[in-house]
Protein backbone atom coordinates (compact mmCIF):
# COMPACT_ATOMS: atom_id res chain seq x y z
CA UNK A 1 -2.90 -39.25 -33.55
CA UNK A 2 -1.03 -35.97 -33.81
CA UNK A 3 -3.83 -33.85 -34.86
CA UNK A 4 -6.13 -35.02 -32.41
CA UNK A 5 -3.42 -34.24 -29.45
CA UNK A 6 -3.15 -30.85 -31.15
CA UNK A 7 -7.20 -30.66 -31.24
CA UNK A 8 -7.48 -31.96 -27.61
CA UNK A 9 -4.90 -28.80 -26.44
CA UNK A 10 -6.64 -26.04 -28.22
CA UNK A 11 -9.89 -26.93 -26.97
CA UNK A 12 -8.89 -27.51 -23.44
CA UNK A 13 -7.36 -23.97 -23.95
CA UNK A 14 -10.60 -22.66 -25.13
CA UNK A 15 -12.68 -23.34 -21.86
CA UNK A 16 -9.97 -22.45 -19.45
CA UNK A 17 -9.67 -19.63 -16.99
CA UNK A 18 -6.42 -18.73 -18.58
CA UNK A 19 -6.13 -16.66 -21.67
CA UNK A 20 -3.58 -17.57 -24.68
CA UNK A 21 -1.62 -14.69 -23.55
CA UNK A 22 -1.13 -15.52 -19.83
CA UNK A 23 -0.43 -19.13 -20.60
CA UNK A 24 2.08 -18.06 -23.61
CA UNK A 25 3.63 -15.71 -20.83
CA UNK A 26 4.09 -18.72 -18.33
CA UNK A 27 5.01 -21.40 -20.40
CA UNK A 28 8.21 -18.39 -21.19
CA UNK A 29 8.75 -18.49 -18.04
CA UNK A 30 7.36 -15.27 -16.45
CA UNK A 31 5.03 -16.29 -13.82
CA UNK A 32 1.70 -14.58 -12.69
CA UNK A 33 3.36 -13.60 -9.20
CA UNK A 34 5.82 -11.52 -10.99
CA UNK A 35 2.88 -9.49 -13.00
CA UNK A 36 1.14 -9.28 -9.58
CA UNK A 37 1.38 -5.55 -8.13
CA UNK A 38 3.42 -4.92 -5.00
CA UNK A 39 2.38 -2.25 -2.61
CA UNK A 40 4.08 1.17 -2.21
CA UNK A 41 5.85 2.35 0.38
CA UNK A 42 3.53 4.94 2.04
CA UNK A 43 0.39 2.27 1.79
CA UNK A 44 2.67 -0.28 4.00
CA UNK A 45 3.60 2.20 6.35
CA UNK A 46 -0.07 3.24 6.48
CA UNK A 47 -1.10 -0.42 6.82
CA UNK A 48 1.64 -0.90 9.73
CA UNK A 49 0.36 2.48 11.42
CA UNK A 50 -3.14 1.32 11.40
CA UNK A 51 -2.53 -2.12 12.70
CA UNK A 52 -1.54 -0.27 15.65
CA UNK A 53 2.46 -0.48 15.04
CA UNK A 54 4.18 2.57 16.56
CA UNK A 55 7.18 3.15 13.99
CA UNK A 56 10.45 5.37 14.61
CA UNK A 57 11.87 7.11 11.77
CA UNK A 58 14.84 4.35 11.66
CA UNK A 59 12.28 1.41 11.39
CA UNK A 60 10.54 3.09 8.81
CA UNK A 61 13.64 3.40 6.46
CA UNK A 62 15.02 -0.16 7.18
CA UNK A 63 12.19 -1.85 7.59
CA UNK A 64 10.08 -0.47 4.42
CA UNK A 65 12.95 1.07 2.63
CA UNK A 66 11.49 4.92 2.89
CA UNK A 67 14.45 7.29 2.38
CA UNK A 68 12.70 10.15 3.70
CA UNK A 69 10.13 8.77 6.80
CA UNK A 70 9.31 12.55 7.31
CA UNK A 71 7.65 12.87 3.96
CA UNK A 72 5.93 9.67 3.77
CA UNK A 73 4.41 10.44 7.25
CA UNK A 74 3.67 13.94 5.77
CA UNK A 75 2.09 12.46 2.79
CA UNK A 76 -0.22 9.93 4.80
CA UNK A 77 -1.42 13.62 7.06
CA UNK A 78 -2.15 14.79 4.15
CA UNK A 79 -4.41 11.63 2.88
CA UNK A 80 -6.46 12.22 6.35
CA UNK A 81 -4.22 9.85 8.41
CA UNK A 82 -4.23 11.30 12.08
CA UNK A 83 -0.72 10.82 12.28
CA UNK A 84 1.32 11.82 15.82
CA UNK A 85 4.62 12.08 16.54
CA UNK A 86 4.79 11.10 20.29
CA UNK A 87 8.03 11.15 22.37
CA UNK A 88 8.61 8.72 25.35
CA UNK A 89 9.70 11.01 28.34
CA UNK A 90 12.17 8.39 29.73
CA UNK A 91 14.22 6.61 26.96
CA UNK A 92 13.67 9.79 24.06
CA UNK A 93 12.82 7.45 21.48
CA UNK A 94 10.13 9.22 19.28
CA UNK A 95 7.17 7.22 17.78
CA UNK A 96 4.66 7.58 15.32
CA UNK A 97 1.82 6.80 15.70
CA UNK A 98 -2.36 7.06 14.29
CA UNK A 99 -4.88 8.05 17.10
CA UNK A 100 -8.18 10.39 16.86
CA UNK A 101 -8.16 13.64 15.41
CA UNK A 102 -8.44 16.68 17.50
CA UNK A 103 -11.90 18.53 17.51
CA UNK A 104 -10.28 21.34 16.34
CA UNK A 105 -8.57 20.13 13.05
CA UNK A 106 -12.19 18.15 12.40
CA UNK A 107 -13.77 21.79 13.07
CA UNK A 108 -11.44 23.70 11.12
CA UNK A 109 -12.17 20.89 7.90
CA UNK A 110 -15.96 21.51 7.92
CA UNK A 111 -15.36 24.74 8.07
CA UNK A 112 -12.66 24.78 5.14
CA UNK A 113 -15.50 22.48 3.01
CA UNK A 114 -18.20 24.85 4.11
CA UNK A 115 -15.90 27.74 2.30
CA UNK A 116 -15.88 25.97 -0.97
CA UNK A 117 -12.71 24.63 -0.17
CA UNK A 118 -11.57 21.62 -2.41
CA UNK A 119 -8.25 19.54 -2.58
């Protein structure tokens, strides 16, 4: 009776979506939600930015745990991000914010990859 419980299991195991490993991992108790990867910092804030979020430096360091908003914002301008740093004129609160790049900085990019240019 034993052996054919045992015989049952390892062929159950055979056809299943689950390798020996991952189900050896679980059954130790480390789930497949821990192994799963979480996303960084700057590709939240990016994510946030291009839902059409505005974001202020101190909602950018609580709310995604950035200790330096200036350089992730920095770092997504230099991945291409049209990132803008707009002020509101009555309360002084300053945003950023994604919008359309200016003709010029498109301009001056051709031109740069024209020149040979690479990153």
């Amino acid at each position: 009776m034993y052996i054919s419980i045992n015989m049952l299991n390892i062929i159950k195991n055979m056809f299943s979506d689950v390798s020996n490993t991952e189900q050896l991992e679980t059954n130790k108790g480390v789930s497949r939600m821990a192994k799963k990867k979480t996303m960084t910092i700057q590709k939240r804030v990016e994510t946030a930015l291009l839902n059409g979020e505005a974001l202020t430096s101190s909602a950018i360091k609580s709310r995604f745990g950035a200790g330096n908003p200036g350089a992730v914002i920095q770092a997504l301008r230099f991945k291409g991000l049209p990132v803008f740093l707009n002020t509101n004129k009555r309360s002084g609160v300053k945003v950023y914010r994604t919008g359309k790049a200016p003709r010029s900085v498109v301009g001056l990019g051709y031109k740069a990859l024209a020149k040979g240019v690479q990153l």
